[in-house]
N, C-alpha and C. Protein backbone atom coordinates (compact mmCIF):
# COMPACT_ATOMS: atom_id res chain seq x y z
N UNK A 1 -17.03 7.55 11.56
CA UNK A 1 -15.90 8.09 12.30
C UNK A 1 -15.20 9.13 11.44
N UNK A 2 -14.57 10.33 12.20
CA UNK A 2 -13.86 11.17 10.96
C UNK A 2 -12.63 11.11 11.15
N UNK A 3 -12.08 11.15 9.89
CA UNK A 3 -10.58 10.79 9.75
C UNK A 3 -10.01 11.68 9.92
N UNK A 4 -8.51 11.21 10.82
CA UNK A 4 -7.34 12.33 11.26
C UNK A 4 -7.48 13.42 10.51
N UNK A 5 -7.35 13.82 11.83
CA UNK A 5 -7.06 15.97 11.43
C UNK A 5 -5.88 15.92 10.77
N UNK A 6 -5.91 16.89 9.73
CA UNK A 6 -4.58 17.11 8.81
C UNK A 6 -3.68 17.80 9.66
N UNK A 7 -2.28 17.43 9.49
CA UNK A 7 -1.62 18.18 10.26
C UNK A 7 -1.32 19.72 10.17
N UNK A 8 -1.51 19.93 9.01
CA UNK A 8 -1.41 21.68 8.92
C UNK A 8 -2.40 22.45 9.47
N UNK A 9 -3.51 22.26 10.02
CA UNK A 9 -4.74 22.45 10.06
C UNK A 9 -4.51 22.73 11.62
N UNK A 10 -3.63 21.87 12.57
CA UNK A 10 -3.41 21.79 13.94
C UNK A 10 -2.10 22.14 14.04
N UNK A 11 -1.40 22.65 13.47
CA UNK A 11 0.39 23.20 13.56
C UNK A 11 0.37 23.91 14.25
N UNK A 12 -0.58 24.80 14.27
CA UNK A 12 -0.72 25.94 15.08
C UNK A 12 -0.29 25.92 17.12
N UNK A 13 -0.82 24.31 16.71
CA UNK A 13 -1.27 23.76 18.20
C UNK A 13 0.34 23.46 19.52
N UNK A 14 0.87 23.09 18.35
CA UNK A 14 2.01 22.28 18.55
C UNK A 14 3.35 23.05 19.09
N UNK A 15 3.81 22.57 20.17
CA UNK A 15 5.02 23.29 20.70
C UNK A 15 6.46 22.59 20.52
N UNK A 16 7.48 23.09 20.07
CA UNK A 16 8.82 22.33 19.55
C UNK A 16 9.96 22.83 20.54
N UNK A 17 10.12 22.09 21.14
CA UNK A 17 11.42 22.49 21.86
C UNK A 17 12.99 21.81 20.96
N UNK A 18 13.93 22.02 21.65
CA UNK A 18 15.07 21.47 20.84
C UNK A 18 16.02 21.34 22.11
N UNK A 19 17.01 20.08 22.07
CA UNK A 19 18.09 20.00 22.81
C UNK A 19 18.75 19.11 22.57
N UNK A 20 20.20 18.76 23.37
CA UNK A 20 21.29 18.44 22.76
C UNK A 20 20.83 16.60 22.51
N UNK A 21 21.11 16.51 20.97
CA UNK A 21 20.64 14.86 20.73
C UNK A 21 22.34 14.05 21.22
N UNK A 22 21.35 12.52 21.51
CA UNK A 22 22.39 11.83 21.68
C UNK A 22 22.44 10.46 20.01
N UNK A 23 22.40 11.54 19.12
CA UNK A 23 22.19 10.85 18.16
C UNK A 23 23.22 10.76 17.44
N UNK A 24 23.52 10.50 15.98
CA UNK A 24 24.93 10.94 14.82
C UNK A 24 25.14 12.42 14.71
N UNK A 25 26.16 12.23 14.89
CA UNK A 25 27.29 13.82 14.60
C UNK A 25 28.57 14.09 15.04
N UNK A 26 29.11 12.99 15.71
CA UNK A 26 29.98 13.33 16.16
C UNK A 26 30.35 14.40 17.00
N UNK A 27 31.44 15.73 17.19
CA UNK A 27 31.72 16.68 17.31
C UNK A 27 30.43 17.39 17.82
N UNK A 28 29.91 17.41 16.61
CA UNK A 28 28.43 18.68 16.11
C UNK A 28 27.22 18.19 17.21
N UNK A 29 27.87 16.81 17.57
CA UNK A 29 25.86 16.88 18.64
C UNK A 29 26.63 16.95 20.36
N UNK A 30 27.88 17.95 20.15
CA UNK A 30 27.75 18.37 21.92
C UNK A 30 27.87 19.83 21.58
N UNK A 31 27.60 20.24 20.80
CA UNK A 31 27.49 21.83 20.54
C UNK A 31 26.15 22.25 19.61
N UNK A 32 25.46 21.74 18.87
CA UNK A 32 24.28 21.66 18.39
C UNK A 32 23.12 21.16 19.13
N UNK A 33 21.93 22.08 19.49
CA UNK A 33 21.06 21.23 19.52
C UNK A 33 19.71 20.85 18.37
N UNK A 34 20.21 19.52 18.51
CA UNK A 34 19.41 18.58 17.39
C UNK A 34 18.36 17.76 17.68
N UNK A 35 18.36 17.69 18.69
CA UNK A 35 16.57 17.00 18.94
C UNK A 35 15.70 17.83 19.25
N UNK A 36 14.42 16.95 18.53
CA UNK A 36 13.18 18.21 18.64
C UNK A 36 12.18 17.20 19.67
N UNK A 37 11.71 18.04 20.37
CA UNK A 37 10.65 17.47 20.81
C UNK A 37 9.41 18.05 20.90
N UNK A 38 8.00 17.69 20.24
CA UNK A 38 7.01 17.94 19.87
C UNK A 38 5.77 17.51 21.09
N UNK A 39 5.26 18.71 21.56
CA UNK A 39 3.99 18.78 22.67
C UNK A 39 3.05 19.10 22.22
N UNK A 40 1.82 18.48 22.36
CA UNK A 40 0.75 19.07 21.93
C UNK A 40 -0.34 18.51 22.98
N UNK A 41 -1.12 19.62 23.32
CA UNK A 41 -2.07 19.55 24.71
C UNK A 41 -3.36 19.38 23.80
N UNK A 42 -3.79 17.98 23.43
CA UNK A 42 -4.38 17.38 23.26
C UNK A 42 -6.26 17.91 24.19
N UNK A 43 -5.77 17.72 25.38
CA UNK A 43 -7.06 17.89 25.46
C UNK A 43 -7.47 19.23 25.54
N UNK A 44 -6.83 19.96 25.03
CA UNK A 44 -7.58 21.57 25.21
C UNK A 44 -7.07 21.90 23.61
N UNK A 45 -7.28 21.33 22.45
CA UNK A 45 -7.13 21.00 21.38
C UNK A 45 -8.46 21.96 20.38
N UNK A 46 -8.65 22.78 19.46
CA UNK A 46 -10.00 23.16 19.58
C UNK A 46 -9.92 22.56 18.25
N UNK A 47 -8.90 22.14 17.47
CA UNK A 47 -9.05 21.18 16.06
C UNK A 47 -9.64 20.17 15.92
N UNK A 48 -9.78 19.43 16.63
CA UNK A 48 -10.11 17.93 16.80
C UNK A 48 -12.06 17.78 17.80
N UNK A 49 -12.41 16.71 17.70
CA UNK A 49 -13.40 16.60 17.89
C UNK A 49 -13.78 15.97 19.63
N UNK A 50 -14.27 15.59 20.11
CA UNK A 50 -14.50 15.16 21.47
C UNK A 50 -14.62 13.48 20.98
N UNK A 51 -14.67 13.32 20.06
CA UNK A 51 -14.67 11.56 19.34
C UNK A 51 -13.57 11.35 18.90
N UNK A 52 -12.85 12.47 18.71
CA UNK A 52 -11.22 12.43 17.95
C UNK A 52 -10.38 12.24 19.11
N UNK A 53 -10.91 13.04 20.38
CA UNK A 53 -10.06 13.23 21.55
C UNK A 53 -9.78 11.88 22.45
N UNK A 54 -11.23 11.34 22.57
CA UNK A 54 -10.82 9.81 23.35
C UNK A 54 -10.56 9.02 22.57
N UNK A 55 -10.12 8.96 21.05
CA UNK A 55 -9.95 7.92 20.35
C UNK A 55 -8.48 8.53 20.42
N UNK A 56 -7.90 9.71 20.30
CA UNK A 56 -6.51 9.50 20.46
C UNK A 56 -5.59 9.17 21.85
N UNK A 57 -6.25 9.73 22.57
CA UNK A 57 -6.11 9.25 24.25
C UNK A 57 -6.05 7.75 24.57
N UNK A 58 -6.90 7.40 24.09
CA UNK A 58 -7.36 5.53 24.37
C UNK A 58 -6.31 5.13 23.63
N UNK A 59 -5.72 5.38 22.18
CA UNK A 59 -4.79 4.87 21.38
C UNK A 59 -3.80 4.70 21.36
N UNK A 60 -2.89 6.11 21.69
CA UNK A 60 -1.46 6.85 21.75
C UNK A 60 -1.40 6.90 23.37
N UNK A 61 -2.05 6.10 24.25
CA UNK A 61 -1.82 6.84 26.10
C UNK A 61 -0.25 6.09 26.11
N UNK A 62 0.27 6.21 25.55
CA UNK A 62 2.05 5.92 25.93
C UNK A 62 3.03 7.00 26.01
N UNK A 63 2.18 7.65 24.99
CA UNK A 63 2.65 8.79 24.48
C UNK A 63 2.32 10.38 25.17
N UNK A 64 1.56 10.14 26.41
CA UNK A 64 1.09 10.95 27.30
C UNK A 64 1.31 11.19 28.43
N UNK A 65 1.73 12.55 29.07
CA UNK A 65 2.05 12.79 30.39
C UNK A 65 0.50 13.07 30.77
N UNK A 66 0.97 12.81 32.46
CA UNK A 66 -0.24 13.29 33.39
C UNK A 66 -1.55 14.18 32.94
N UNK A 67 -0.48 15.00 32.48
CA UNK A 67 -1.37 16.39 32.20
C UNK A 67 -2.29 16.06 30.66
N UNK A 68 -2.44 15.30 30.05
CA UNK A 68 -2.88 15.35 29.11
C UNK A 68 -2.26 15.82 27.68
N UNK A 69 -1.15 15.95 27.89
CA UNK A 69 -0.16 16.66 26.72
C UNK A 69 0.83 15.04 26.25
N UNK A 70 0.65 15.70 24.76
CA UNK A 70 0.92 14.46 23.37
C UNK A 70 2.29 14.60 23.68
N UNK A 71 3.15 13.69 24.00
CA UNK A 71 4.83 14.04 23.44
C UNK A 71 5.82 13.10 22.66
N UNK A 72 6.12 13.58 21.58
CA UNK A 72 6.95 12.52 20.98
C UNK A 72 8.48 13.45 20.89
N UNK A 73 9.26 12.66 20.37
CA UNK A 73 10.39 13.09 20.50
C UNK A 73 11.34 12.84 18.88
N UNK A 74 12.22 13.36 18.15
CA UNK A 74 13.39 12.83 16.97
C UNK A 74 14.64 12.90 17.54
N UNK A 75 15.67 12.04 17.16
CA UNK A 75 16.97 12.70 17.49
C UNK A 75 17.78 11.89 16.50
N UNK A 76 17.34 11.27 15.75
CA UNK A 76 18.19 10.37 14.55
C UNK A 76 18.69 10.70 13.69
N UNK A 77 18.81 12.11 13.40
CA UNK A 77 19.38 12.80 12.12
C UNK A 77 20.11 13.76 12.73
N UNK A 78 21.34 14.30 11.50
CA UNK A 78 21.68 15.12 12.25
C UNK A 78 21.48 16.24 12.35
N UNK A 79 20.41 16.68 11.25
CA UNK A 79 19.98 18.19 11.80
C UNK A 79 18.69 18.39 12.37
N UNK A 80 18.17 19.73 12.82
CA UNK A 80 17.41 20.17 13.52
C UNK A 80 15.98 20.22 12.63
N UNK A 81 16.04 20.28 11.72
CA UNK A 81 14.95 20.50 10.65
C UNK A 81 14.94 19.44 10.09
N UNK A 82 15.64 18.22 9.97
CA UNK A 82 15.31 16.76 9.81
C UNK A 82 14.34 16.33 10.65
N UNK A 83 14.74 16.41 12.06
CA UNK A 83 14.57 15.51 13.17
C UNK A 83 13.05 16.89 13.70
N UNK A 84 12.42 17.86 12.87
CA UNK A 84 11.64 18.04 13.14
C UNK A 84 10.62 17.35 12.01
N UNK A 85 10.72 17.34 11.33
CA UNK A 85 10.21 16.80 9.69
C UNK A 85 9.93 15.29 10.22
N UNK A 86 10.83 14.46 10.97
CA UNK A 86 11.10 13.50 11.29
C UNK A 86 9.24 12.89 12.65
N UNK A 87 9.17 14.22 13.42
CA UNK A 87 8.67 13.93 14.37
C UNK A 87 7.36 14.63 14.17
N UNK A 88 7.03 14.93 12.84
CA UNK A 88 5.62 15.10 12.34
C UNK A 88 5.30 14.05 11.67
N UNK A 89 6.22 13.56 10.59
CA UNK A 89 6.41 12.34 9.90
C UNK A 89 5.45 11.10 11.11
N UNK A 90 6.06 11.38 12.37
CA UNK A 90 5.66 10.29 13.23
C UNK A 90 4.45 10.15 13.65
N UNK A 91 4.40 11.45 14.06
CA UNK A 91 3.02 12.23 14.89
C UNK A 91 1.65 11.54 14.17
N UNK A 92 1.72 12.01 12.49
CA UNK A 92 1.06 11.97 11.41
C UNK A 92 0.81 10.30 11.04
N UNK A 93 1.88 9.32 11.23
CA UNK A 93 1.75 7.93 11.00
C UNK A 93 1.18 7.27 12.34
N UNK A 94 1.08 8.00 13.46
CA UNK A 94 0.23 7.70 14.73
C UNK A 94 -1.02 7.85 15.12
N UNK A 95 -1.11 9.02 14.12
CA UNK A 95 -2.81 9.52 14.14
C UNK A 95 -3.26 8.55 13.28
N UNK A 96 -3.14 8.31 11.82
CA UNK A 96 -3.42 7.60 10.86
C UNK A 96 -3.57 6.42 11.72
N UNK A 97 -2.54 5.78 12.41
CA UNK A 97 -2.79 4.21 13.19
C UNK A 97 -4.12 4.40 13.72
N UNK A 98 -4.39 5.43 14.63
CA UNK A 98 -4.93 5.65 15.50
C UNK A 98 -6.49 5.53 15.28
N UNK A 99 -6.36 6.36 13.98
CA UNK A 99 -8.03 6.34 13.39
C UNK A 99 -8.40 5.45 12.81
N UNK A 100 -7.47 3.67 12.18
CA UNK A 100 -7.77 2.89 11.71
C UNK A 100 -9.79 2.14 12.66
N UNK A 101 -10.41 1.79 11.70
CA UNK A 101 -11.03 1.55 12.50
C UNK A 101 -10.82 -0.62 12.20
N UNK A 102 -11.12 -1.06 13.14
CA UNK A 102 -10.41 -2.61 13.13
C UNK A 102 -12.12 -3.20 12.45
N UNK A 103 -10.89 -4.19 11.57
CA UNK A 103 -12.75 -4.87 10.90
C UNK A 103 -12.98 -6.29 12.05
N UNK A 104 -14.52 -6.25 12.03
CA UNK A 104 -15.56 -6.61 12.66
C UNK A 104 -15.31 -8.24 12.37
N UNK A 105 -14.99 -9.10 13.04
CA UNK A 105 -14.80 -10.47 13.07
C UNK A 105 -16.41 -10.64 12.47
N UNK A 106 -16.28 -11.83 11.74
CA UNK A 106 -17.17 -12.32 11.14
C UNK A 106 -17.46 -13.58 11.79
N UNK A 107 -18.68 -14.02 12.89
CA UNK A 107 -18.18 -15.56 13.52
C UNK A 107 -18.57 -16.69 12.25
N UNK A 108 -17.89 -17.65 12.55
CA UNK A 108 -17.88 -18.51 11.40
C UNK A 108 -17.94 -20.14 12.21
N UNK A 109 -18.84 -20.96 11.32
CA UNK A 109 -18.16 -22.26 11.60
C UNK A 109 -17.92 -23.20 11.06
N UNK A 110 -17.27 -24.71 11.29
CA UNK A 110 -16.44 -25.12 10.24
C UNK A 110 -17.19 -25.98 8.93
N UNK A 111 -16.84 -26.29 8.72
CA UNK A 111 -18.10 -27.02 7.36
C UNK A 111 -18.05 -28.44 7.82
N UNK A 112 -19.18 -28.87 7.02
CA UNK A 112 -19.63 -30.21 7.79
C UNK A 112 -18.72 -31.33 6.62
N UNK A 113 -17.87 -30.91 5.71
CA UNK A 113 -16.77 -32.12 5.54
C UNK A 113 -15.64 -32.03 6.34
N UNK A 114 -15.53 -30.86 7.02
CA UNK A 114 -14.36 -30.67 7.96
C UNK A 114 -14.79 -31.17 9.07
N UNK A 115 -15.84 -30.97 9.46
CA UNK A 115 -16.20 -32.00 10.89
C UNK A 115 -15.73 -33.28 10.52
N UNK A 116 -16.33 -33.93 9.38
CA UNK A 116 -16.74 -35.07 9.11
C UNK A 116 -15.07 -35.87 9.37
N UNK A 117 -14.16 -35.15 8.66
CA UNK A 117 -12.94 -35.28 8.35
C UNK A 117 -12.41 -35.43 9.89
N UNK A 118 -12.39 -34.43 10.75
CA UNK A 118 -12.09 -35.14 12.16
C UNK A 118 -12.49 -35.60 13.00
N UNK A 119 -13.83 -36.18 13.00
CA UNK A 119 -14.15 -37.12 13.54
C UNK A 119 -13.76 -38.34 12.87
N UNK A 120 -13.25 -38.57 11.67
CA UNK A 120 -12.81 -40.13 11.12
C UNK A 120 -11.26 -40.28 11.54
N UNK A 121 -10.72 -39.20 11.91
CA UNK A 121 -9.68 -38.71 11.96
C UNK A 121 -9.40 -39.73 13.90
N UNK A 122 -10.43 -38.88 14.26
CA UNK A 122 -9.96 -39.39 16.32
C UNK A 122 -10.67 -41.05 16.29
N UNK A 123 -11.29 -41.43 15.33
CA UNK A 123 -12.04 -42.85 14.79
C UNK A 123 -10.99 -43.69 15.34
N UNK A 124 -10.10 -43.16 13.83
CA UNK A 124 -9.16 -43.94 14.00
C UNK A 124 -7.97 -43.86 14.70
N UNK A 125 -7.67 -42.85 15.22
CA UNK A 125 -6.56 -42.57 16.33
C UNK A 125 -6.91 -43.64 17.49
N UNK A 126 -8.48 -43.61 17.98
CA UNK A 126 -8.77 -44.43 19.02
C UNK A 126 -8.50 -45.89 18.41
N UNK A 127 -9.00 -46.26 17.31
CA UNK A 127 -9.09 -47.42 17.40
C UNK A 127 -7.43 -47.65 16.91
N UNK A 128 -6.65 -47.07 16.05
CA UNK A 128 -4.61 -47.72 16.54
C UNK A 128 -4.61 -47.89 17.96
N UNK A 129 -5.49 -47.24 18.82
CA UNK A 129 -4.60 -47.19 20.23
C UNK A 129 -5.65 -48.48 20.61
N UNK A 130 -6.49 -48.80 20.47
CA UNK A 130 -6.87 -49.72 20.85
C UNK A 130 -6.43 -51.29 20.21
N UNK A 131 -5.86 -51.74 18.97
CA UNK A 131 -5.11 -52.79 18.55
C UNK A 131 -4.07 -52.61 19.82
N UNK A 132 -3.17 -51.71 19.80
CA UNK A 132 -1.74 -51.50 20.58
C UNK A 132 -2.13 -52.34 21.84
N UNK A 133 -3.69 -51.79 22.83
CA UNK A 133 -3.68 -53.22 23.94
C UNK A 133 -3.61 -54.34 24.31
N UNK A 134 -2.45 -53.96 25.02
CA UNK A 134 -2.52 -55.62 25.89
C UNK A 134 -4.12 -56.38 26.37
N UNK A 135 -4.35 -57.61 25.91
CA UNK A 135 -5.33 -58.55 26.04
C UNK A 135 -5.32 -58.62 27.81
């Protein structure tokens, strides 16, 4: 499998809008706009691979409108160049999730003193419950 595209490599790709955050600032966030929000049209992507594409699709689809376009959003800081820093920061820790590949269960079974151990185990569970009867 090949590992996430670097983000500088696809910056190019990426569209940033900005508008008014409902985040910290007091005063400054009804006259500033401080949230960024980051689009990227994923499937018409020419960085990434056609193995990169349904593995981020299948992964991140929360993170996707109709159209096939990536969107995440910052608004937690109070400036504009935080809360973009902020929402590559994210982008970048999503891809990384994304490309984890999950390890392969190993089937296993239990050892034969652990059998041994509960079957002496329900032995004797049955037989307390059997003293306890009434004759």
């Amino acid at each position: 499998m090949n590992p996430a595209p670097a983000l500088p490599e696809i910056l190019h790709e990426f569209v940033f809008t900005t508008s008014r955050s409902s985040g910290p600032g007091g005063q400054n966030v009804n006259k500033v706009n401080t949230k960024v929000t980051l689009k990227w049209d994923v499937l018409q992507s020419a960085s990434i691979t056609d193995e990169q594409r349904i593995l981020i699709r299948e992964k991140l689809k929360s993170y996707f409108t109709k159209e096939g376009v990536l969107i995440l959003m910052a608004q937690d800081k109070r400036s504009q160049l935080a809360n973009k820093e902020a929402v590559m920061n994210k982008l970048d820790r999503l891809l990384k999730q994304a490309f984890v590949r999950k390890k392969v269960r190993k089937a296993t079974k239990p050892s034969k003193t652990a059998v041994k151990k509960r079957l002496e185990s329900k032995k004797q569970h049955a037989e307390k419950k059997q003293w306890r009867k009434k004759l």
